[in-house]
Protein backbone atom coordinates (compact mmCIF):
# COMPACT_ATOMS: atom_id res chain seq x y z
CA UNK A 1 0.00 0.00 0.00
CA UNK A 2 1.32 3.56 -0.92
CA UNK A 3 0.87 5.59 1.72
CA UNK A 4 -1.38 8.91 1.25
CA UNK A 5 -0.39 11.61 3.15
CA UNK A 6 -4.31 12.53 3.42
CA UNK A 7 -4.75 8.81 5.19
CA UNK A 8 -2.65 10.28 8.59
CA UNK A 9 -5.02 13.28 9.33
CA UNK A 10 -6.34 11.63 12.37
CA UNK A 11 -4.11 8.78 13.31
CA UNK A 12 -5.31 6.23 16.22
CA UNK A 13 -2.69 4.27 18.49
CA UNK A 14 -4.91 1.95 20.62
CA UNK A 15 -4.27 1.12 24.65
CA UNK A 16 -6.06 -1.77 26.10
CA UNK A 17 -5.60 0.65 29.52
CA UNK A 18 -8.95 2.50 28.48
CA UNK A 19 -10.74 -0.76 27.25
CA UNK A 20 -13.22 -0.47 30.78
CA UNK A 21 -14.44 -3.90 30.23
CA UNK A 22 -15.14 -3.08 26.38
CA UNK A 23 -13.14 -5.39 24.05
CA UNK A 24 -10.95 -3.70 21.61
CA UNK A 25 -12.72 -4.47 18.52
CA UNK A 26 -15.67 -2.79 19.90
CA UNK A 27 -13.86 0.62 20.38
CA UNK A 28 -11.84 0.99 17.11
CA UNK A 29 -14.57 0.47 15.27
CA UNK A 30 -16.10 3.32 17.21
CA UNK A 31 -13.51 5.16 16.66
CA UNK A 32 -13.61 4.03 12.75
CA UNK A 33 -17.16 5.41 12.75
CA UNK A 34 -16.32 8.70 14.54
CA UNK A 35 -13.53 9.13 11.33
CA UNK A 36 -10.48 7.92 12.15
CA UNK A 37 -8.04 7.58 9.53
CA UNK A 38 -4.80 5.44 10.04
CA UNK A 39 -4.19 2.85 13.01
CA UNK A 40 -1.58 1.63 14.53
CA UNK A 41 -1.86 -1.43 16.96
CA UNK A 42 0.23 -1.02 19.84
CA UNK A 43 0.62 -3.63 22.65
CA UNK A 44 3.62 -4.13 24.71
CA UNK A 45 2.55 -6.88 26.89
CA UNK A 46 0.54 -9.15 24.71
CA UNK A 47 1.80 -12.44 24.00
CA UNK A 48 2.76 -13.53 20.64
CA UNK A 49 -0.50 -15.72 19.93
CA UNK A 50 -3.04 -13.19 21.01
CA UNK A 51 -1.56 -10.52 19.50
CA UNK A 52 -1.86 -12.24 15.93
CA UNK A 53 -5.19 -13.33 16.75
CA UNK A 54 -6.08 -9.39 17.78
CA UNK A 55 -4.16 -8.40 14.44
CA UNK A 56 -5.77 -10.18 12.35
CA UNK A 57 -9.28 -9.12 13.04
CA UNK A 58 -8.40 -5.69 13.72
CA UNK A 59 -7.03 -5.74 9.72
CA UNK A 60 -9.94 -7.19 8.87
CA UNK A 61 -11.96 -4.24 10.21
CA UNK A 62 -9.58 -1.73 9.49
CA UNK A 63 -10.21 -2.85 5.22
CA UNK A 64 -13.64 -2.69 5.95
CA UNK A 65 -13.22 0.80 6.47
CA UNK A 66 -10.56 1.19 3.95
CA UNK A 67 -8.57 2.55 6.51
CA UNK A 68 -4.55 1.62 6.65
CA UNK A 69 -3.31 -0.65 9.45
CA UNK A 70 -0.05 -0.90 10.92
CA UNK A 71 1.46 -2.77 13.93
CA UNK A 72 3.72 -1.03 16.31
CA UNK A 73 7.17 -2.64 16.50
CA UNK A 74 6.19 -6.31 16.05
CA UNK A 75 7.53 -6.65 11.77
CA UNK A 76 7.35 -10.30 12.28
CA UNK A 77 3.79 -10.06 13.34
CA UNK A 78 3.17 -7.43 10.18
CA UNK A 79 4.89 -9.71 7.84
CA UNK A 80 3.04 -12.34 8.74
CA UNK A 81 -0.59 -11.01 8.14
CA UNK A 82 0.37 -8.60 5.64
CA UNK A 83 -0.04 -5.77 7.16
CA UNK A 84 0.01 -2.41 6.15
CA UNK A 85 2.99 -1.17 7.41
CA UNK A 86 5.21 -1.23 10.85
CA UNK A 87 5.64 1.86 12.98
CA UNK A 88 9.32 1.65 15.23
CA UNK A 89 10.99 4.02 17.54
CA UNK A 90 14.34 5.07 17.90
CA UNK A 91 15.15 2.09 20.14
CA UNK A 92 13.37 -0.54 17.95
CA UNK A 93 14.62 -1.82 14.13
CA UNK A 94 16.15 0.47 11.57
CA UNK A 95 14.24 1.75 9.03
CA UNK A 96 16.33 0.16 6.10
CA UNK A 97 16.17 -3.08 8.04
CA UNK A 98 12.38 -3.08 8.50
CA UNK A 99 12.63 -2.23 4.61
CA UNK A 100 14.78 -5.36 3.90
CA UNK A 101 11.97 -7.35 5.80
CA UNK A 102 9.00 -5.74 4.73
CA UNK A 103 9.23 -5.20 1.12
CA UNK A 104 9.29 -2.25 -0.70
CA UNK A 105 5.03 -1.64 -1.35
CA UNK A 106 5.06 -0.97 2.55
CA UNK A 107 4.20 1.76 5.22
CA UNK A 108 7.26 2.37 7.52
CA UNK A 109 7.16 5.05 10.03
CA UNK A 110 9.33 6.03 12.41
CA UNK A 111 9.68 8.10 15.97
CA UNK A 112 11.88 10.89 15.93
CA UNK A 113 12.41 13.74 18.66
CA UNK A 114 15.17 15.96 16.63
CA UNK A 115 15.65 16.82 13.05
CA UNK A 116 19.06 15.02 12.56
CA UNK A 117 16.91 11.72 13.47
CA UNK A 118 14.09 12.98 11.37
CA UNK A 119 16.78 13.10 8.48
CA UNK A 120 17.91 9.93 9.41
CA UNK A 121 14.60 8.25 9.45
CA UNK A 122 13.98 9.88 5.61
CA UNK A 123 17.13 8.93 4.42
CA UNK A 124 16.18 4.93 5.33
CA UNK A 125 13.36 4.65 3.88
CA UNK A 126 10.54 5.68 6.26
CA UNK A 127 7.50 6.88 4.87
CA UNK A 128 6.33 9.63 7.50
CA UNK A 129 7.53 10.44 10.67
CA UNK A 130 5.77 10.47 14.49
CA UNK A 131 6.98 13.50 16.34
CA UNK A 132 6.47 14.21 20.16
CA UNK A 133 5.71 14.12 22.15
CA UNK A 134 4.49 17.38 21.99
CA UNK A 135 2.64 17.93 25.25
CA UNK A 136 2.89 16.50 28.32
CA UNK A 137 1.37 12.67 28.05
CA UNK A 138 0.97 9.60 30.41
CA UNK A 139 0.79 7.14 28.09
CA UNK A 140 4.27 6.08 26.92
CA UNK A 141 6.38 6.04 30.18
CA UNK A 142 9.71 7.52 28.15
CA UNK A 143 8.45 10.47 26.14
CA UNK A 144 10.38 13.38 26.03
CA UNK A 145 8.65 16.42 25.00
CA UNK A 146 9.69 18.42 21.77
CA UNK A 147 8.86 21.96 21.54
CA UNK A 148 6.74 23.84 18.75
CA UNK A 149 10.08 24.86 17.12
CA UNK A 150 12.04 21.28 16.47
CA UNK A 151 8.09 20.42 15.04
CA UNK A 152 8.15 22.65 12.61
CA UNK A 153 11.96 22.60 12.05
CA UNK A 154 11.23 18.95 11.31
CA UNK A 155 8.47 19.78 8.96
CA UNK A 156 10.72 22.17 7.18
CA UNK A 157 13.35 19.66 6.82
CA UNK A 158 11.55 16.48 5.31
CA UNK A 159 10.28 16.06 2.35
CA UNK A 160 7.92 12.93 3.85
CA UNK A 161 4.81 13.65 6.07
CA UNK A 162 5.07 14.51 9.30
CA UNK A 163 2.47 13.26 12.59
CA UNK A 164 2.37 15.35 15.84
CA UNK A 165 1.70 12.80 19.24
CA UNK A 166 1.57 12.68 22.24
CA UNK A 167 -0.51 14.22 25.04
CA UNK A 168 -3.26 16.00 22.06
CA UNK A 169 -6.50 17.16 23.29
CA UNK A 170 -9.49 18.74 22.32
CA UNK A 171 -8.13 22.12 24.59
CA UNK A 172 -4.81 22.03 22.72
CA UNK A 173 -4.96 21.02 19.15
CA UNK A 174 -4.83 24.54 18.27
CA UNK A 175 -1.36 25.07 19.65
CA UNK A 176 -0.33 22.80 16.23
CA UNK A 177 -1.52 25.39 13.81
CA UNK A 178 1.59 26.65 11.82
CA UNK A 179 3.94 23.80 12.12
CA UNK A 180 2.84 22.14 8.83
CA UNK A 181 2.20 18.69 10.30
CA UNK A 182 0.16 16.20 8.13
CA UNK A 183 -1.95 14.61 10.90
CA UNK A 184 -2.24 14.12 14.65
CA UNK A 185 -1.58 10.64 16.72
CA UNK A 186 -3.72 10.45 19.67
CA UNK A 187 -4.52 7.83 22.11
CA UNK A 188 -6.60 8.74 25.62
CA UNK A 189 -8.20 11.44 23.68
CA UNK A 190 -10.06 8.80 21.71
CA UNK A 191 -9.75 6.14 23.57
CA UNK A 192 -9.90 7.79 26.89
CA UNK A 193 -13.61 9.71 26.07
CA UNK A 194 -17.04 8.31 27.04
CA UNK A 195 -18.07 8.32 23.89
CA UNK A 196 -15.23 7.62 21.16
CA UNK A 197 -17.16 7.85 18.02
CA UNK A 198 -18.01 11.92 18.84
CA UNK A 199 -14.07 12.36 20.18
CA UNK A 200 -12.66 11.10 17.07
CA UNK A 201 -14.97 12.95 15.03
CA UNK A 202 -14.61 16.49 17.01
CA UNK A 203 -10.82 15.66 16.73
CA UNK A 204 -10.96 15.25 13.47
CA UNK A 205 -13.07 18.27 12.43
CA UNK A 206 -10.17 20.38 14.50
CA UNK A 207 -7.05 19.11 12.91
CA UNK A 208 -8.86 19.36 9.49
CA UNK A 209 -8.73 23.44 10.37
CA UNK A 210 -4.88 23.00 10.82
CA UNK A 211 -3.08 20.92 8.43
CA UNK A 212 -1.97 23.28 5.15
């Protein structure tokens, strides 16, 4: 799959931590219906079987949608379904190596705090870059915060999309406008709401005002 930069405007990471008894089928494909537009599966303590068995009907719904799905870190798990694409940090597989494994009709994205590692990133291969976190978050325990200026300095630099995360709300989306990002990656603000389908949608209708 070619990646569109249009398909990152509102891009979903889901968190079994806001599941509240509610499996998590059930709330991506609320979130699905409130608009989201990319999603990335992200579980750290999973095992190996369940995960598959999660990824493989989550890609099922996610191509009902026509939505793109990736998995976070796991590229054996993405190879193996055939997934959309593989999103890694810093700490995780090298771009050109997730290449090598993936193939070349792939999504590949990639964390990155400063611009050298935003060049880096480009330079290997990935197709768009995550960049935070840009406020204050709880839910990855090692994000560092990047200011407004490296965002946009990143922007400026690459010629590939660029997705702001990490601690966006409804109250602070606005603080984005002018640093040329492509799309927004949010978790609790979807996944955290009472009602998922109208947070995804509101968020969705807000970032639309601020990408260029």
């Amino acid at each position: 799959m070619k990646l569109d930069k249009k398909d990152l405007l509102l891009y979903a990471v889901t968190d079994r931590y806001w599941l509240n008894g509610r499996t998590l089928y059930e709330v991506v494909k609320e979130s699905l219906d409130g608009g989201v537009t990319f999603l990335q599966l992200r579980e750290k303590k999973l095992d190996e079987e369940h995960f598959l068995e999660e990824a493989k009907e989550l890609q099922k719904l996610c191509k009902e949608y026509k939505v793109p799905f990736i998995i976070n870190d796991n590229v054996d798990i993405a190879v193996e379904i055939g997934a959309d694409g593989v999103h890694v940090g810093q700490s995780d597989m090298e771009a050109g190596m997730v290449r090598e494994k993936l193939g070349p009709d792939k999504i590949i994205g990639v964390s990155a705090q400063t611009v050298e590692q935003a060049l880096l990133a480009e330079k290997r291969g990935a197709d768009y870059l995550g960049v935070g976190a840009v406020f204050p978050t709880n839910s990855k325990d090692d994000a560092k915060e990047v200011t407004y200026e490296t965002l946009k300095e990143i922007c400026e630099a690459v010629s590939i999309p660029v997705v702001a995360i990490g601690g966006i709300t409804h109250d602070n989306i606005k603080e984005l406008t002018g640093s040329k990002i492509d799309g927004i990656a949010v978790i609790s603000a979807i996944y955290g709401a009472n009602n998922i389908k109208n947070a995804a949608s509101g968020l969705k209708e807000e970032i639309s005002k601020i990408v260029e």
